[in-house]
PDB file of N, CA and C in Angstrom:
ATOM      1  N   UNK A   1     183.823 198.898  36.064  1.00  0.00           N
ATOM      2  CA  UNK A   1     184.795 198.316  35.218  1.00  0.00           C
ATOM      3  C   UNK A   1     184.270 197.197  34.374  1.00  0.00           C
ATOM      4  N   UNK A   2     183.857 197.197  32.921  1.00  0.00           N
ATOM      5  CA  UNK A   2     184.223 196.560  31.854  1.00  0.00           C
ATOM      6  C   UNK A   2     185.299 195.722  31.708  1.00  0.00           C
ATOM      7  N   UNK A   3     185.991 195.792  31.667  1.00  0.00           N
ATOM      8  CA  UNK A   3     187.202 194.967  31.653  1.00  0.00           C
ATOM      9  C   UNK A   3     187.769 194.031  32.475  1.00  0.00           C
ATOM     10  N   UNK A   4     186.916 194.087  33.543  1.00  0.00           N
ATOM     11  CA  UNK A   4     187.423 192.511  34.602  1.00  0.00           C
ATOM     12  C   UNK A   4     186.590 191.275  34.492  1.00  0.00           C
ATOM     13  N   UNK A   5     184.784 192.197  35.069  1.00  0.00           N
ATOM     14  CA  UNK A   5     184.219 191.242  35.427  1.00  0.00           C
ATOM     15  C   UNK A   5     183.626 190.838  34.527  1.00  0.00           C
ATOM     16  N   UNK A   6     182.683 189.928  34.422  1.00  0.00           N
ATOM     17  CA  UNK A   6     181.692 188.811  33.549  1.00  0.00           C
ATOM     18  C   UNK A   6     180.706 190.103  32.874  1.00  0.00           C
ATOM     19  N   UNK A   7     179.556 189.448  32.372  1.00  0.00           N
ATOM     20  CA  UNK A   7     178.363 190.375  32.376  1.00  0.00           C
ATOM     21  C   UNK A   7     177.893 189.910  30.466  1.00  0.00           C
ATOM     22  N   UNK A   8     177.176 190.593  30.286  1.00  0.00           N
ATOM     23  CA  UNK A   8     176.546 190.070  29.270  1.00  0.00           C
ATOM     24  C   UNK A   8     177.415 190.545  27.847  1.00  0.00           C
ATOM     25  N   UNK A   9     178.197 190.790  27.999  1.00  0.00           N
ATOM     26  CA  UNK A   9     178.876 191.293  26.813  1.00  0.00           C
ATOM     27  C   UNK A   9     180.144 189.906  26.503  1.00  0.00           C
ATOM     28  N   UNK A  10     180.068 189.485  27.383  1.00  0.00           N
ATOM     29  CA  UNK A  10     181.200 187.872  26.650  1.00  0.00           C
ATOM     30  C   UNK A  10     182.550 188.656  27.568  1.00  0.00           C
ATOM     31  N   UNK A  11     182.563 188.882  28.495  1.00  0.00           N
ATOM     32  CA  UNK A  11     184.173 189.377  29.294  1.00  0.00           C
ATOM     33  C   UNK A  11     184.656 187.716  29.549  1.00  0.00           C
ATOM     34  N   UNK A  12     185.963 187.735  30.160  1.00  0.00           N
ATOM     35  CA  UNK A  12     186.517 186.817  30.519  1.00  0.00           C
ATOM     36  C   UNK A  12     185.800 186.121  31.719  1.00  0.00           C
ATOM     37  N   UNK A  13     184.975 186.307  32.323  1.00  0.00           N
ATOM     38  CA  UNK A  13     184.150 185.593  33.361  1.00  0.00           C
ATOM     39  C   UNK A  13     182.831 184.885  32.733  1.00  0.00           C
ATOM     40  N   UNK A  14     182.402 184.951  31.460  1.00  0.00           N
ATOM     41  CA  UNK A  14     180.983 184.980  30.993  1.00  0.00           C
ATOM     42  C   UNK A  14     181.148 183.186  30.419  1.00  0.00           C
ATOM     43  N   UNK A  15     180.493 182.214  30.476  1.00  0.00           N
ATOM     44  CA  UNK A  15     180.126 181.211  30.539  1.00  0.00           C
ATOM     45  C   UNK A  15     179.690 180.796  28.700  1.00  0.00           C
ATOM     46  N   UNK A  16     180.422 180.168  28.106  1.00  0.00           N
ATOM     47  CA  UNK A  16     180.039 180.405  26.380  1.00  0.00           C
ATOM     48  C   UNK A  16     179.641 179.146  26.467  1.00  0.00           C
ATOM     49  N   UNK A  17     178.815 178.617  25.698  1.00  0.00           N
ATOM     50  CA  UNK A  17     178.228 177.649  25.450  1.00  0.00           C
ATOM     51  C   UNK A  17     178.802 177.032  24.366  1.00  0.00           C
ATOM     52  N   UNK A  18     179.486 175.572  24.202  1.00  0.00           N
ATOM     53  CA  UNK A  18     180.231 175.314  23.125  1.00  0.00           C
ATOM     54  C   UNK A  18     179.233 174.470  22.474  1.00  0.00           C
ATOM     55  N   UNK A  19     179.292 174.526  20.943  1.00  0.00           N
ATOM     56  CA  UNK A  19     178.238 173.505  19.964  1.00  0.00           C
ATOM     57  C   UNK A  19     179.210 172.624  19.321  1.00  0.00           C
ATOM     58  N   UNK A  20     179.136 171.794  18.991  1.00  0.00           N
ATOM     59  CA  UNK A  20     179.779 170.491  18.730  1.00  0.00           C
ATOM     60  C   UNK A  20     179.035 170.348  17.397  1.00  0.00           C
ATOM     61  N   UNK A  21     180.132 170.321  16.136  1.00  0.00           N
ATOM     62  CA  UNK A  21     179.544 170.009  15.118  1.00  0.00           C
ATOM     63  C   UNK A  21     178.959 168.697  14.450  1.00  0.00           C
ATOM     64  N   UNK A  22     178.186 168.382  13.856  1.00  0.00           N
ATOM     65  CA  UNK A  22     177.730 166.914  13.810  1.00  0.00           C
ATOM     66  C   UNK A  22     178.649 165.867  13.741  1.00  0.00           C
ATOM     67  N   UNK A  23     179.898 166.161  12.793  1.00  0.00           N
ATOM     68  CA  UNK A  23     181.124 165.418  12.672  1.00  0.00           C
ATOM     69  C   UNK A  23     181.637 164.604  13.620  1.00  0.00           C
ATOM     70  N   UNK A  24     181.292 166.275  14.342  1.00  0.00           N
ATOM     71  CA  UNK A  24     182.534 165.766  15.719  1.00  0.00           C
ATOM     72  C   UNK A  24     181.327 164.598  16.332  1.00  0.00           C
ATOM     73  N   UNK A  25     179.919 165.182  16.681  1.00  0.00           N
ATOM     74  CA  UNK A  25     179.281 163.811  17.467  1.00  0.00           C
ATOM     75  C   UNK A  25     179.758 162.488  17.324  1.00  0.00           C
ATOM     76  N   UNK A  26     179.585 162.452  15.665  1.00  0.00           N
ATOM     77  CA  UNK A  26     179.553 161.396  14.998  1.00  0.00           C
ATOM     78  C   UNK A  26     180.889 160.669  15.958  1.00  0.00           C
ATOM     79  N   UNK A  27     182.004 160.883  15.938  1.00  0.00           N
ATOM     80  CA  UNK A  27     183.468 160.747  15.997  1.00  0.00           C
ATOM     81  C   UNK A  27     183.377 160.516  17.134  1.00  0.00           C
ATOM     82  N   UNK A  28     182.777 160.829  18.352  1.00  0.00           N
ATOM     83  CA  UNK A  28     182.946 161.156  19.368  1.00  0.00           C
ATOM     84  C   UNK A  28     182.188 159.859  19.714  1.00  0.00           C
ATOM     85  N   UNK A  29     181.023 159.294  19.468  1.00  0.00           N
ATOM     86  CA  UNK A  29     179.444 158.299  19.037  1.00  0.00           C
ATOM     87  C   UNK A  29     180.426 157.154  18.802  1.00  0.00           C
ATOM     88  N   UNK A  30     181.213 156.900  17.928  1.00  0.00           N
ATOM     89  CA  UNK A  30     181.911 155.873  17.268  1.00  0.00           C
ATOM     90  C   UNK A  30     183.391 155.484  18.176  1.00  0.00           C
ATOM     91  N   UNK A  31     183.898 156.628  18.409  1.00  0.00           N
ATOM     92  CA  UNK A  31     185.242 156.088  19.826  1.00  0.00           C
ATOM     93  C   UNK A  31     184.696 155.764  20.651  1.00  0.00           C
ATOM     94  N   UNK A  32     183.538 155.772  21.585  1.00  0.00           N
ATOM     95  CA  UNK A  32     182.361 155.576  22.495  1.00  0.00           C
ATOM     96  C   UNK A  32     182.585 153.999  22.247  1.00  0.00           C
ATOM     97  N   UNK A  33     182.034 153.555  21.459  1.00  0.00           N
ATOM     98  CA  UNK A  33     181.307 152.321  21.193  1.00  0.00           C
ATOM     99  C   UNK A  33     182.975 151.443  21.147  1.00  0.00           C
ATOM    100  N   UNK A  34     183.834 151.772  20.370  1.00  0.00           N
ATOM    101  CA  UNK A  34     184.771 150.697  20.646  1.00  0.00           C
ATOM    102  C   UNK A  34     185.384 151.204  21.588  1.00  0.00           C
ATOM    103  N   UNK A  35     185.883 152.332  22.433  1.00  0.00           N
ATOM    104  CA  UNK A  35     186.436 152.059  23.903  1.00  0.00           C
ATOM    105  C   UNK A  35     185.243 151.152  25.004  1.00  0.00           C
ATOM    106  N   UNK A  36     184.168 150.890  25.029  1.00  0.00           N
ATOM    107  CA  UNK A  36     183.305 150.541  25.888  1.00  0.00           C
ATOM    108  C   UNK A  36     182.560 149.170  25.100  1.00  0.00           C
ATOM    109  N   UNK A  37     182.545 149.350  24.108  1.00  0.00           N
ATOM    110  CA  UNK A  37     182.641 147.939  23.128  1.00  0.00           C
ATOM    111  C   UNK A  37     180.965 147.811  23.358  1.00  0.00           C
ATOM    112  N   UNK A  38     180.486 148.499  23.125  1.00  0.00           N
ATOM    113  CA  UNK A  38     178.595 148.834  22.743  1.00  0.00           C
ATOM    114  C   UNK A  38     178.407 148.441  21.286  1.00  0.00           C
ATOM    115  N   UNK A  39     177.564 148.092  20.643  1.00  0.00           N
ATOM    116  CA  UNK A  39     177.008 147.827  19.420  1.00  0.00           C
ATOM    117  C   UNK A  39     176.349 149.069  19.089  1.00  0.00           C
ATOM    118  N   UNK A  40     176.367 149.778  18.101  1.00  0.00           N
ATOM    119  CA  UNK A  40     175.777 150.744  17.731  1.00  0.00           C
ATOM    120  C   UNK A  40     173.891 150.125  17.669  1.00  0.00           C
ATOM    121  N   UNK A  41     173.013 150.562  18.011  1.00  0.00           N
ATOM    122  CA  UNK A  41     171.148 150.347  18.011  1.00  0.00           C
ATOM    123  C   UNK A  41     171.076 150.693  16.687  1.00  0.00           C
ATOM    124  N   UNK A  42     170.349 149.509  16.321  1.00  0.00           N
ATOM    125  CA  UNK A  42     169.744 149.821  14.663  1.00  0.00           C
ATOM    126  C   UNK A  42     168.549 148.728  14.654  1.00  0.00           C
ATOM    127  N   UNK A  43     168.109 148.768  13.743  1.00  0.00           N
ATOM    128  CA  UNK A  43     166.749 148.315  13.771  1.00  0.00           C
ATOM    129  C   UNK A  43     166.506 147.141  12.985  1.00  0.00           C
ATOM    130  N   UNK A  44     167.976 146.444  12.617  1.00  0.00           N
ATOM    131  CA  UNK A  44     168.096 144.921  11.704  1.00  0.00           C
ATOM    132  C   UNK A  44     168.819 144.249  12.492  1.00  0.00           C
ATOM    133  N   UNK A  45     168.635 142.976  12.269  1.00  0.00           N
ATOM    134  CA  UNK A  45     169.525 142.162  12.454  1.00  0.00           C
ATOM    135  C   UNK A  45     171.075 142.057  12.555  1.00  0.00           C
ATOM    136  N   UNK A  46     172.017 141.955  13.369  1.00  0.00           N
ATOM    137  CA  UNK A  46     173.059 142.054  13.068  1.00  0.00           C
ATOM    138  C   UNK A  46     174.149 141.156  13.360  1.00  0.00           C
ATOM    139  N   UNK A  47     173.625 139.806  14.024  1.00  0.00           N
ATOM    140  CA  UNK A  47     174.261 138.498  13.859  1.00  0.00           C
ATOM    141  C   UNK A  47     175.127 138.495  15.016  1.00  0.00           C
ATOM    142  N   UNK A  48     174.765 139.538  16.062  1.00  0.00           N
ATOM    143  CA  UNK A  48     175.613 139.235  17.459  1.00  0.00           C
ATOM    144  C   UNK A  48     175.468 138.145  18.310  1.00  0.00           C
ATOM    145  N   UNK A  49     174.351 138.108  18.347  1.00  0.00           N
ATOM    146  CA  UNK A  49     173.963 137.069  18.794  1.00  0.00           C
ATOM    147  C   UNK A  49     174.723 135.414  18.680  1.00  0.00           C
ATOM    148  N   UNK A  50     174.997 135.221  17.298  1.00  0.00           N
ATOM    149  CA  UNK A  50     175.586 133.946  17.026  1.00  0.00           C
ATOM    150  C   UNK A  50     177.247 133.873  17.494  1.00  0.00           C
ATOM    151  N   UNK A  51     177.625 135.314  16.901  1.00  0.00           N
ATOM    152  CA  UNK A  51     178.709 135.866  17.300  1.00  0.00           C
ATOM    153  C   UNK A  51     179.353 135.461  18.469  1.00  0.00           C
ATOM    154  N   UNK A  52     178.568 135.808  19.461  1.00  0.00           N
ATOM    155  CA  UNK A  52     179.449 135.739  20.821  1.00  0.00           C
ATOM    156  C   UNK A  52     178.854 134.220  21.285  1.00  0.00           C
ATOM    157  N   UNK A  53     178.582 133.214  20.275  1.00  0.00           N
ATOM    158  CA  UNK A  53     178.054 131.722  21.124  1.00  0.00           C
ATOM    159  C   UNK A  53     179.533 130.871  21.028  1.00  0.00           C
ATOM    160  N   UNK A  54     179.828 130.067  21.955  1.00  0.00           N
ATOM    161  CA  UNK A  54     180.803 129.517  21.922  1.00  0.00           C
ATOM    162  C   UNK A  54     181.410 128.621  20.059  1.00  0.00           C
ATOM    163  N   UNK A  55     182.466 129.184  19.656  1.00  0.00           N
ATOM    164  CA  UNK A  55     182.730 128.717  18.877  1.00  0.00           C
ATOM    165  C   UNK A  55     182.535 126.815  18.099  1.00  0.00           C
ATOM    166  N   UNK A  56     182.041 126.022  17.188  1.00  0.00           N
ATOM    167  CA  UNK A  56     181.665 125.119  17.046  1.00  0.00           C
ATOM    168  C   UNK A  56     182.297 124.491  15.489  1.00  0.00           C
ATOM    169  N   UNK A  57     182.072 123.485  15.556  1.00  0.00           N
ATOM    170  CA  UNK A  57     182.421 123.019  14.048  1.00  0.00           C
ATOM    171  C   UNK A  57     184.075 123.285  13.839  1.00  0.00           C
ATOM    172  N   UNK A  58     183.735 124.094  12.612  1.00  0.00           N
ATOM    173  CA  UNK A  58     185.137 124.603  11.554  1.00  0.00           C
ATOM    174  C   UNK A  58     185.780 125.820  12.338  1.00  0.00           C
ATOM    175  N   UNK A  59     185.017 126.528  12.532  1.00  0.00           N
ATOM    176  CA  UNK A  59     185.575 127.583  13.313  1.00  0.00           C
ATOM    177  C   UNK A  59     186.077 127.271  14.983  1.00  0.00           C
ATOM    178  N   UNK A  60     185.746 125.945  15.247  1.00  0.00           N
ATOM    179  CA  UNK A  60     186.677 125.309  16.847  1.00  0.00           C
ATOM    180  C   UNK A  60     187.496 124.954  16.129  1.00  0.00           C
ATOM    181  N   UNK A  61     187.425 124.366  15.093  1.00  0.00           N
ATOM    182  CA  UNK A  61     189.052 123.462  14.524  1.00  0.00           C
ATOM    183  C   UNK A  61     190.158 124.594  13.929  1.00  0.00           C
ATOM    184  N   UNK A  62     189.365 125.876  13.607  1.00  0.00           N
ATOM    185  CA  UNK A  62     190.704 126.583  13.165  1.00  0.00           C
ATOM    186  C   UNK A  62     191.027 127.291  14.152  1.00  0.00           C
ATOM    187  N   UNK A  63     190.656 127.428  15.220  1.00  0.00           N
ATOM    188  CA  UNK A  63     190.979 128.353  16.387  1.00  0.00           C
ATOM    189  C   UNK A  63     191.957 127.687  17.026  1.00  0.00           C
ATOM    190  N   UNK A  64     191.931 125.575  17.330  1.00  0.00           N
ATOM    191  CA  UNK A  64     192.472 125.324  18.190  1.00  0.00           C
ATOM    192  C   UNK A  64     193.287 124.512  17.095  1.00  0.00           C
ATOM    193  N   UNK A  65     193.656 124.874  15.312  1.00  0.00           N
ATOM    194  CA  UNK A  65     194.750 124.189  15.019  1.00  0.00           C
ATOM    195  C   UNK A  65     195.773 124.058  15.247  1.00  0.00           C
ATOM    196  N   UNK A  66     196.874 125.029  15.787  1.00  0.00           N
ATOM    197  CA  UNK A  66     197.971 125.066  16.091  1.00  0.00           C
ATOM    198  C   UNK A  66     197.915 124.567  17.782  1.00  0.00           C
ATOM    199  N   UNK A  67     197.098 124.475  18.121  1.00  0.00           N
ATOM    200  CA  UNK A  67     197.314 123.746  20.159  1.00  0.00           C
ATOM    201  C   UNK A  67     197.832 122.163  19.389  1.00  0.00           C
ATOM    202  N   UNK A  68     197.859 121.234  20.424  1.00  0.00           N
ATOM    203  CA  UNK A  68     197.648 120.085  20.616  1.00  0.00           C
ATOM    204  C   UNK A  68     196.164 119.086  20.235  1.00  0.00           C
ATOM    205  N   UNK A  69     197.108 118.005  19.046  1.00  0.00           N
ATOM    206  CA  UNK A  69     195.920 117.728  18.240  1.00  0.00           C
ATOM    207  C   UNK A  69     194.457 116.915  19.108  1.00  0.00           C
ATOM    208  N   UNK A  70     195.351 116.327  20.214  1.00  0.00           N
ATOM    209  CA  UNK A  70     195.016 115.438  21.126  1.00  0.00           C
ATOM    210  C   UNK A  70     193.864 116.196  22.020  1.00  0.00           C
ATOM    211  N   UNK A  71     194.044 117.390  22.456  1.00  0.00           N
ATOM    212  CA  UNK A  71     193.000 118.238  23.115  1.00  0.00           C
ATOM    213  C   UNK A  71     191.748 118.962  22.176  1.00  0.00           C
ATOM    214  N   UNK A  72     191.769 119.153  20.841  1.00  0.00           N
ATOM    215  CA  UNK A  72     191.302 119.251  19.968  1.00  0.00           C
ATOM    216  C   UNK A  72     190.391 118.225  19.910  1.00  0.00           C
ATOM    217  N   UNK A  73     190.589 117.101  19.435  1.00  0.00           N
ATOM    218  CA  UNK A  73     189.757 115.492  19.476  1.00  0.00           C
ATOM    219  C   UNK A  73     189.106 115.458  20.774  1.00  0.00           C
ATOM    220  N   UNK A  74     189.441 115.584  21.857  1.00  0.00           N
ATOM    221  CA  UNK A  74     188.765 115.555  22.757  1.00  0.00           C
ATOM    222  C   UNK A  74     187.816 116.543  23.222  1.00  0.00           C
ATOM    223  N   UNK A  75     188.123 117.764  22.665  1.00  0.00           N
ATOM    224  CA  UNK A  75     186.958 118.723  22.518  1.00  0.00           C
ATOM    225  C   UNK A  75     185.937 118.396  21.909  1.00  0.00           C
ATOM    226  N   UNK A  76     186.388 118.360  20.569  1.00  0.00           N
ATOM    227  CA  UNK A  76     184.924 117.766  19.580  1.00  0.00           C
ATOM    228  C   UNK A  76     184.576 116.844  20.022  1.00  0.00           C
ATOM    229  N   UNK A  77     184.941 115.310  20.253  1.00  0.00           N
ATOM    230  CA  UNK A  77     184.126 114.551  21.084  1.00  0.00           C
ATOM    231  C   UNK A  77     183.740 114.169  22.057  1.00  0.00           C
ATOM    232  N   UNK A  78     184.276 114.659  22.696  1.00  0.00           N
ATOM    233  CA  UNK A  78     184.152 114.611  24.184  1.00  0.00           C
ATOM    234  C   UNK A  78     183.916 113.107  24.610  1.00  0.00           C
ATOM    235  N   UNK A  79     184.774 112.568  24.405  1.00  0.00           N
ATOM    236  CA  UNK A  79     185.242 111.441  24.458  1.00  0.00           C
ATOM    237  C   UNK A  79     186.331 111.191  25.816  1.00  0.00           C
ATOM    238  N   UNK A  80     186.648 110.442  26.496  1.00  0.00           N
ATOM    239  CA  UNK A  80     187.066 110.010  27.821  1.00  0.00           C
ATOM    240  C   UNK A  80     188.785 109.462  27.456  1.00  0.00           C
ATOM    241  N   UNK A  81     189.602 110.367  26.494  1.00  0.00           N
ATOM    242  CA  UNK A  81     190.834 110.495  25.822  1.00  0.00           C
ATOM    243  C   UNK A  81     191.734 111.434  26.979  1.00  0.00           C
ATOM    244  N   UNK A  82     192.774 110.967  27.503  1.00  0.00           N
ATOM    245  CA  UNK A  82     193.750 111.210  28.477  1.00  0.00           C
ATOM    246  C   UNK A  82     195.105 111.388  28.164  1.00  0.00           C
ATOM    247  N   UNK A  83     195.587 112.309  28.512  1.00  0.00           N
ATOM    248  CA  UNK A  83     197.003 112.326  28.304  1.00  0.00           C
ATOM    249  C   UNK A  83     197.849 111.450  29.132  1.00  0.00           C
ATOM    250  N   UNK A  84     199.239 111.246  28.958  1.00  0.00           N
ATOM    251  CA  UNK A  84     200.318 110.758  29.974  1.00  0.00           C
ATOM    252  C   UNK A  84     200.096 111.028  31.589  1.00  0.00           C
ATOM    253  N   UNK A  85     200.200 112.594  31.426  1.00  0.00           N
ATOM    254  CA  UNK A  85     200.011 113.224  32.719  1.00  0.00           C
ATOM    255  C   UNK A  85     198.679 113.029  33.339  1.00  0.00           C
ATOM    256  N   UNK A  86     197.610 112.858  32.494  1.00  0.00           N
ATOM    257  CA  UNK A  86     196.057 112.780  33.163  1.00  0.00           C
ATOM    258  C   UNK A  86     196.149 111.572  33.937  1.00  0.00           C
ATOM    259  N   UNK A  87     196.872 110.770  33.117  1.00  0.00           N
ATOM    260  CA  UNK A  87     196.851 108.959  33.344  1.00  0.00           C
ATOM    261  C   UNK A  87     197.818 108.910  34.830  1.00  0.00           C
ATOM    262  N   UNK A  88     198.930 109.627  34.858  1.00  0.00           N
ATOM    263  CA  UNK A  88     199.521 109.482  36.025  1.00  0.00           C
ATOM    264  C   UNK A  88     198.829 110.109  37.218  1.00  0.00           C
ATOM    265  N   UNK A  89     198.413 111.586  37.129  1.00  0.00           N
ATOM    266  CA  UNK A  89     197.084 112.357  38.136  1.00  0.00           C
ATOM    267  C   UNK A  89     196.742 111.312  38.533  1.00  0.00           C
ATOM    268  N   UNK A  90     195.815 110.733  38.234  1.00  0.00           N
ATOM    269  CA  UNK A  90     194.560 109.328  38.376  1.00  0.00           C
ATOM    270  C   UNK A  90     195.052 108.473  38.692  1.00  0.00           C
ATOM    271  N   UNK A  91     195.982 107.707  38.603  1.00  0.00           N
ATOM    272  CA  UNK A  91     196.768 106.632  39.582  1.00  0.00           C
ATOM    273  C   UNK A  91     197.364 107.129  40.571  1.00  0.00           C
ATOM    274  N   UNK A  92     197.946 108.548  40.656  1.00  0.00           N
ATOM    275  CA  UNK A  92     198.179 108.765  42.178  1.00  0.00           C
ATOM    276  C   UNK A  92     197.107 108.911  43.374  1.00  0.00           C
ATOM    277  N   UNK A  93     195.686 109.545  42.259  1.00  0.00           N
ATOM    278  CA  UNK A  93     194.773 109.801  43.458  1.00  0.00           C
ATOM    279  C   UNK A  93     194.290 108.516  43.465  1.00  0.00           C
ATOM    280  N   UNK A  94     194.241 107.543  42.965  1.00  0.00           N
ATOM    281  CA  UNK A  94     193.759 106.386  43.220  1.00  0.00           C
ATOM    282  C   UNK A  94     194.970 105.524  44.532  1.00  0.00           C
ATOM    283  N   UNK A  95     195.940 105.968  44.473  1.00  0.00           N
ATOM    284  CA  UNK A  95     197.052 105.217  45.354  1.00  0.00           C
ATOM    285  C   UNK A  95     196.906 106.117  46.314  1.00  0.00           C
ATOM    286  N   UNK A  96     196.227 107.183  46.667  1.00  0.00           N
ATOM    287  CA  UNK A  96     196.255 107.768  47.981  1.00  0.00           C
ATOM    288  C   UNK A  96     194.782 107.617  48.084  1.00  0.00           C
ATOM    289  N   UNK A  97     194.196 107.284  47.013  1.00  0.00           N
ATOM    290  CA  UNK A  97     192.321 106.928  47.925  1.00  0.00           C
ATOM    291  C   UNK A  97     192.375 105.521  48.659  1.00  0.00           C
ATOM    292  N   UNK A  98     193.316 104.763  48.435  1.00  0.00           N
ATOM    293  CA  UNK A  98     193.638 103.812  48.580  1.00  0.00           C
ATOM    294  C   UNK A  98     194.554 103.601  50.206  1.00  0.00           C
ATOM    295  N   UNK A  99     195.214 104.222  50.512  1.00  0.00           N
ATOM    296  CA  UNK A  99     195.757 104.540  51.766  1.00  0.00           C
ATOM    297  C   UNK A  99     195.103 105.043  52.381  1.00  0.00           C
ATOM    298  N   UNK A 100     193.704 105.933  52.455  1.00  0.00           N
ATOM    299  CA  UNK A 100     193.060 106.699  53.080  1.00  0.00           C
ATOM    300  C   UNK A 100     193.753 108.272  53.421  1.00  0.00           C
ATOM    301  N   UNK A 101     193.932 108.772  52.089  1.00  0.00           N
ATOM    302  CA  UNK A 101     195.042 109.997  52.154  1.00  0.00           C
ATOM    303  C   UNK A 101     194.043 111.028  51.276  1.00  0.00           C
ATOM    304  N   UNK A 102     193.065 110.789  50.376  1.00  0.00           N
ATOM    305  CA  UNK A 102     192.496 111.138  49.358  1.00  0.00           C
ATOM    306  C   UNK A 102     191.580 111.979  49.915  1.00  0.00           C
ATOM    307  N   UNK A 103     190.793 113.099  49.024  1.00  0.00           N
ATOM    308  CA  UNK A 103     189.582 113.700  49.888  1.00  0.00           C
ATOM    309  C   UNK A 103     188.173 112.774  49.880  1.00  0.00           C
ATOM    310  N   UNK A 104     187.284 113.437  50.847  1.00  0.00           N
ATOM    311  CA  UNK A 104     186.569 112.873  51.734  1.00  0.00           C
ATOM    312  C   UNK A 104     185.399 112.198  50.445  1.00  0.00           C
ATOM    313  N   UNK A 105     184.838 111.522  50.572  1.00  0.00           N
ATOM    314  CA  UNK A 105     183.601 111.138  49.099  1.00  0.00           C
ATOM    315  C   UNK A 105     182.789 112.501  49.615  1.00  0.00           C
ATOM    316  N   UNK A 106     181.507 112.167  48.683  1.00  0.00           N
ATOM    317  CA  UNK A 106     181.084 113.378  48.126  1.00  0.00           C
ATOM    318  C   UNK A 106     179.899 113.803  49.473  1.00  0.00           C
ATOM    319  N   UNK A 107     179.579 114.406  50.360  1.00  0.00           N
ATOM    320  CA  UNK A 107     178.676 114.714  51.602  1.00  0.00           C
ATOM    321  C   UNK A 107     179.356 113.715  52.903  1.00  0.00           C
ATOM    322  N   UNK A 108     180.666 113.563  52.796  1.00  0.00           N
ATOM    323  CA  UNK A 108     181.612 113.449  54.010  1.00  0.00           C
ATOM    324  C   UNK A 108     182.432 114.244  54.049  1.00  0.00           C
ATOM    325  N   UNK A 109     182.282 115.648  54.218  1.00  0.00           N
ATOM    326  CA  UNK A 109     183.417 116.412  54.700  1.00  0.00           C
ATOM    327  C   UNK A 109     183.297 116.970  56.112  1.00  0.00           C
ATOM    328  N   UNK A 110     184.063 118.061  55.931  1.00  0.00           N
ATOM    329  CA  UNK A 110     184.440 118.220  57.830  1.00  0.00           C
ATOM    330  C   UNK A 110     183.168 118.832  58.090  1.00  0.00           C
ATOM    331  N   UNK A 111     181.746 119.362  56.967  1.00  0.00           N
ATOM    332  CA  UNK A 111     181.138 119.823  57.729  1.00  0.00           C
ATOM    333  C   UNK A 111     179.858 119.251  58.188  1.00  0.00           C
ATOM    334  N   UNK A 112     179.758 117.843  57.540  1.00  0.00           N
ATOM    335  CA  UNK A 112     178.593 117.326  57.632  1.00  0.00           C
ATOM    336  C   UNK A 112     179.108 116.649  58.937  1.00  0.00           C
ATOM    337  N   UNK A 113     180.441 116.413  59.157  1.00  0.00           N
ATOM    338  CA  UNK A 113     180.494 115.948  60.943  1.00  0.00           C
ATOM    339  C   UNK A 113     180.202 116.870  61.901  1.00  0.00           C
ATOM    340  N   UNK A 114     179.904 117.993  61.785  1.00  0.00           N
ATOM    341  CA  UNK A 114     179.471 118.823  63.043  1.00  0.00           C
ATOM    342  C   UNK A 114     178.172 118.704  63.244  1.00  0.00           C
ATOM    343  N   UNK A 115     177.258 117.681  62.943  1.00  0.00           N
ATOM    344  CA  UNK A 115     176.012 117.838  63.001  1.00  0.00           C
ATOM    345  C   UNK A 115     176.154 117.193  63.607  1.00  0.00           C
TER     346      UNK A 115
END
């Protein structure tokens, strides 16, 4: 029987080899790269590098214009600028370092007493 099994004539059991037209690679090459977010390999320069460095300058100030101007300033200068709330934090832990309520200074904790 012809008509059931496989065999070299292309029956419904026979194994076809599908070719993929260049197009399609192409298409296929390019959804690749932005579902998995790969850079396509080429052989110039292509400025990724700077790309992914933490933002600086003009481009920190337009990223964080709409936040709070106050956290902004203190980014760029990194300057020792506190909010309300920072200022209150810091007097409470100072009023419980002060009672002996606060954590331990820095190589007094619970584990340097088991020695």
């Amino acid at each position: 029987g012809e008509g059931r099994g496989g065999g070299a004539r292309g029956g419904p059991m026979s194994v076809r080899r599908f070719k993929p037209s260049a197009a399609l690679k192409a298409a296929v090459e390019a959804s690749r790269l932005m579902v998995f977010e790969h850079l396509p390999v080429v052989n110039f320069r292509t400025g990724n590098k700077i790309l992914r460095q933490k933002p600086r300058g003009e481009t920190l100030m337009g990223w964080y214009s709409d936040k709070d101007p106050l956290r902004v300033l203190k980014v760029l200068t990194r300057e020792n600028i506190t909010t309300e709330t920072e200022d209150y934090w810091a007097t409470k832990m100072a009023d419980k370092s002060a009672a002996g309520k606060g954590p331990p200074k820095k190589g007094a904790g619970r584990r340097s007493k088991r020695r």
